[in-house]
C-alpha atoms as a PDB file:
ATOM      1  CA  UNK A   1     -57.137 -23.854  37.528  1.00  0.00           C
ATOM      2  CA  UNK A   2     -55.077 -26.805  38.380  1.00  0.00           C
ATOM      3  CA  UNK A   3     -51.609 -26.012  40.640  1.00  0.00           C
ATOM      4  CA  UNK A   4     -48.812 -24.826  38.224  1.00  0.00           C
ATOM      5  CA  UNK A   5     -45.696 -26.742  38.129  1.00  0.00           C
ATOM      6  CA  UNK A   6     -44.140 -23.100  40.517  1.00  0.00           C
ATOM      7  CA  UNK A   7     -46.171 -24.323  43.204  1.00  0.00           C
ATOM      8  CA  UNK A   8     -45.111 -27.677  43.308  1.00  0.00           C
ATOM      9  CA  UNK A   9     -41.579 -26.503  42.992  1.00  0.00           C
ATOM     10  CA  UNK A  10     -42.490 -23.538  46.026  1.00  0.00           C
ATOM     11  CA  UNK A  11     -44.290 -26.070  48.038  1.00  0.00           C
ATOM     12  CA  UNK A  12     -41.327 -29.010  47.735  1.00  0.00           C
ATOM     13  CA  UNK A  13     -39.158 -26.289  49.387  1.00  0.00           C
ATOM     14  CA  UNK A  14     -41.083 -26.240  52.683  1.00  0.00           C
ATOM     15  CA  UNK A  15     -42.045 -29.750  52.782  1.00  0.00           C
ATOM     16  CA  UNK A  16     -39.634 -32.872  53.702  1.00  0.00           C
ATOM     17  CA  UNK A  17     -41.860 -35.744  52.302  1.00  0.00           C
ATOM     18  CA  UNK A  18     -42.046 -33.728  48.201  1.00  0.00           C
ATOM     19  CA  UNK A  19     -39.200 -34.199  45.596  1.00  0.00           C
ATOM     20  CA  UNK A  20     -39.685 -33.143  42.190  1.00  0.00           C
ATOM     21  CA  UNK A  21     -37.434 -35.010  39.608  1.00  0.00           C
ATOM     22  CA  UNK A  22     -37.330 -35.732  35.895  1.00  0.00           C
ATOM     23  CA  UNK A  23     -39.449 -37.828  33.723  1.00  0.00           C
ATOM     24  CA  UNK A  24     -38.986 -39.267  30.827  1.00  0.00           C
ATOM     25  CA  UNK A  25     -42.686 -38.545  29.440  1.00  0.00           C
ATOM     26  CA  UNK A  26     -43.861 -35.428  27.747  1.00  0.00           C
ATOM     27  CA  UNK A  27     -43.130 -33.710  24.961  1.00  0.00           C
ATOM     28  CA  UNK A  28     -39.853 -33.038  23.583  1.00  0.00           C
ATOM     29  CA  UNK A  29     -40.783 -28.833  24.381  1.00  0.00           C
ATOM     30  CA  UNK A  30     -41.964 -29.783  27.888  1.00  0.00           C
ATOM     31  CA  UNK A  31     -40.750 -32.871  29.846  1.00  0.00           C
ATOM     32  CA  UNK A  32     -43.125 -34.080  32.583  1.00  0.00           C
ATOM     33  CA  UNK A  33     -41.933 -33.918  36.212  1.00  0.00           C
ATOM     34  CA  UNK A  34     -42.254 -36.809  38.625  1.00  0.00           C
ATOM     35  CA  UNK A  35     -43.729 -35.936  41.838  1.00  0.00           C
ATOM     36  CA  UNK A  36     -42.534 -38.592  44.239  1.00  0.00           C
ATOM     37  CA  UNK A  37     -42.196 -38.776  48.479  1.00  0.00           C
ATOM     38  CA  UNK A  38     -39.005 -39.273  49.250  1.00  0.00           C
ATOM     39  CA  UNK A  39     -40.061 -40.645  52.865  1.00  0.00           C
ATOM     40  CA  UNK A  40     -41.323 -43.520  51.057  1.00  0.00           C
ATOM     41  CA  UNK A  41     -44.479 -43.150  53.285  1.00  0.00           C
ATOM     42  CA  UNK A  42     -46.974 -42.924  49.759  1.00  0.00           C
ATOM     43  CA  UNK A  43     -45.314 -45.094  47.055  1.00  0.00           C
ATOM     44  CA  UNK A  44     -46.828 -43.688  43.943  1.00  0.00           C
ATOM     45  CA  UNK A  45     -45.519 -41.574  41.440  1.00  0.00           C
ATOM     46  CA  UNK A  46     -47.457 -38.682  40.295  1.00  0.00           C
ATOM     47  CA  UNK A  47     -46.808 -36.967  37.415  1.00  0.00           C
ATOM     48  CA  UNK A  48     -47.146 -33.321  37.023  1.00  0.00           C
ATOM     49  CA  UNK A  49     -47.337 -32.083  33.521  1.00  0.00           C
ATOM     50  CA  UNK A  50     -49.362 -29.079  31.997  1.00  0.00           C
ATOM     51  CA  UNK A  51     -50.604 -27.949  35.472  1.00  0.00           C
ATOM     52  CA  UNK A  52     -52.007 -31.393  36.080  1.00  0.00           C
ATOM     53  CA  UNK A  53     -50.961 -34.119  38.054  1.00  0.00           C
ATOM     54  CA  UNK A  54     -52.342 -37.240  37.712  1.00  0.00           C
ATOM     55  CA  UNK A  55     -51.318 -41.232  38.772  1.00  0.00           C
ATOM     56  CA  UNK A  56     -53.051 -44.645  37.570  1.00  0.00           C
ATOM     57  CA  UNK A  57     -54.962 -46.350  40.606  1.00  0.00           C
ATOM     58  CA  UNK A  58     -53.308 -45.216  43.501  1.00  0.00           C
ATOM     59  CA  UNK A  59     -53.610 -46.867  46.482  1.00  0.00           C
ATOM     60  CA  UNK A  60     -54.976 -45.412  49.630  1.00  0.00           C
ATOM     61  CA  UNK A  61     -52.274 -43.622  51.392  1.00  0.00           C
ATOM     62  CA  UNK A  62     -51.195 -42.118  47.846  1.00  0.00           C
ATOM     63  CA  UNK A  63     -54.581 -41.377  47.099  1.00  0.00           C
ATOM     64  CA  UNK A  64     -54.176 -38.974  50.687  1.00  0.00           C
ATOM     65  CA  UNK A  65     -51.545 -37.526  49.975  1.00  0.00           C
ATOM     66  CA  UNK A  66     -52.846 -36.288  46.876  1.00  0.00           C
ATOM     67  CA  UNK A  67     -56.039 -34.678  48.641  1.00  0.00           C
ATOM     68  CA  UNK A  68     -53.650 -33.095  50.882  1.00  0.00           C
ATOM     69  CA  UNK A  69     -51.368 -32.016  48.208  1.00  0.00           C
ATOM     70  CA  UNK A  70     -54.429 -30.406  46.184  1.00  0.00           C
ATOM     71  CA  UNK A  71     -55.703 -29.032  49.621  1.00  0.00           C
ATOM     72  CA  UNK A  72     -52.429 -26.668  49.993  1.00  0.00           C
ATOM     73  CA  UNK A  73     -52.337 -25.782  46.536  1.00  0.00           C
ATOM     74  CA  UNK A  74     -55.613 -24.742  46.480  1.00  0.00           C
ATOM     75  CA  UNK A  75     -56.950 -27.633  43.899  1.00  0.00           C
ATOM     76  CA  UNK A  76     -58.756 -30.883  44.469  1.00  0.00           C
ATOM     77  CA  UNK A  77     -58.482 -34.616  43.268  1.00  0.00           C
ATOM     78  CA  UNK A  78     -60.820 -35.626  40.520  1.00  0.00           C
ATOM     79  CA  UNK A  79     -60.767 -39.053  38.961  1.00  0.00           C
ATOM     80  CA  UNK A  80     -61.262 -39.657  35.357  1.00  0.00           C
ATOM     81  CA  UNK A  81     -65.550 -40.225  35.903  1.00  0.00           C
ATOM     82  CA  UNK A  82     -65.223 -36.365  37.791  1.00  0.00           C
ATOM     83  CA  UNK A  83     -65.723 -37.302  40.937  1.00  0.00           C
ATOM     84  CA  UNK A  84     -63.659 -34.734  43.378  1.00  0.00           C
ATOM     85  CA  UNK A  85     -61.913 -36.810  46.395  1.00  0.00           C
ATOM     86  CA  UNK A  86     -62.094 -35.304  49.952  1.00  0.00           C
ATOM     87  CA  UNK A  87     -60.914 -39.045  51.329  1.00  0.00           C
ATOM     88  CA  UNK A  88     -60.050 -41.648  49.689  1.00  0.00           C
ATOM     89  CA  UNK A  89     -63.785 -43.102  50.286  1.00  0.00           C
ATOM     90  CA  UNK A  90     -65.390 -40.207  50.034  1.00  0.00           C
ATOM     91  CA  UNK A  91     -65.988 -37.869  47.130  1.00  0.00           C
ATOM     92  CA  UNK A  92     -68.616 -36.039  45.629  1.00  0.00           C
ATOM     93  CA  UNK A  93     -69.257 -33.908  42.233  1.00  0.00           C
ATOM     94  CA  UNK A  94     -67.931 -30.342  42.180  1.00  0.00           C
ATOM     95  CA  UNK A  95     -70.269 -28.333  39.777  1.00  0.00           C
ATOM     96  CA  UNK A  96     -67.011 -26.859  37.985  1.00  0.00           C
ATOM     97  CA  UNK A  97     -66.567 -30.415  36.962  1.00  0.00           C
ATOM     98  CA  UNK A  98     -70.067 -31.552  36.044  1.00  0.00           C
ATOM     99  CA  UNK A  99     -70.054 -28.702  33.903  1.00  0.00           C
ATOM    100  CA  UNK A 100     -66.986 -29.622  32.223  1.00  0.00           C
ATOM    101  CA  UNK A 101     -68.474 -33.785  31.781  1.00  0.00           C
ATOM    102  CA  UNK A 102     -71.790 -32.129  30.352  1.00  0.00           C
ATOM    103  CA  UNK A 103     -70.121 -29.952  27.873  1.00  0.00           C
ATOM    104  CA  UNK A 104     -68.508 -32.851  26.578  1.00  0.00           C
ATOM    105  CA  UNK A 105     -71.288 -35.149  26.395  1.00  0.00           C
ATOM    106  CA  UNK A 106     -69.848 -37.459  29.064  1.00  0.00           C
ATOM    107  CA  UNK A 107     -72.059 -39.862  31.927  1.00  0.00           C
ATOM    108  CA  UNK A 108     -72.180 -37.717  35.189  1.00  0.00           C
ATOM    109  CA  UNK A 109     -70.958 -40.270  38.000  1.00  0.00           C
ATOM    110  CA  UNK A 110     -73.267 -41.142  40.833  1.00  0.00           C
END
């Protein structure tokens, strides 16, 4: 199960360098939540909406501080071809996810 939008909230409490703040995507029932490092040390925005948090091509140092994000909330970073991050060079296929890219029919990465 992906981290709930509670744990971000729990987790933003103990650490200095994880704001939560509004968005102005989502739906009009449930506004998305922008996940964003106020010490300016990762630049990119994520945003956390339905239990998912996702950005478009972060860069390197984002990309790490999503993997340790995921690490403490007990989740992991998986890009849109389902390939689960432990780096930002290295990843490899978790079978939860290769189940979920058979089931719908989709090309398993290498």
């Amino acid at each position: 199960m992906p981290p709930t939008r509670e744990q971000f909230i729990e987790l933003a409490k103990v650490r200095n360098d994880l704001e939560l703040g509004p968005s102005e995507t989502g739906s009009k029932r449930e506004k998305d939540a922008l996940v964003v490092d106020p010490t300016c040390k990762a630049k990119g925005k994520l945003i956390l909406n339905s239990g998912a948090c996702w950005i478009k091509n972060p860069d390197a140092a984002t990309l790490s501080r999503m993997i340790e994000l995921a690490h403490e909330l007990n989740g992991r970073v998986v890009d849109h071809a389902g390939r689960a991050y432990t780096s930002p060079t290295e990843y490899y296929l978790h079978p939860e996810d290769k189940e979920v890219l058979e089931n719908r029919g989709l090309k398993l990465p290498k």
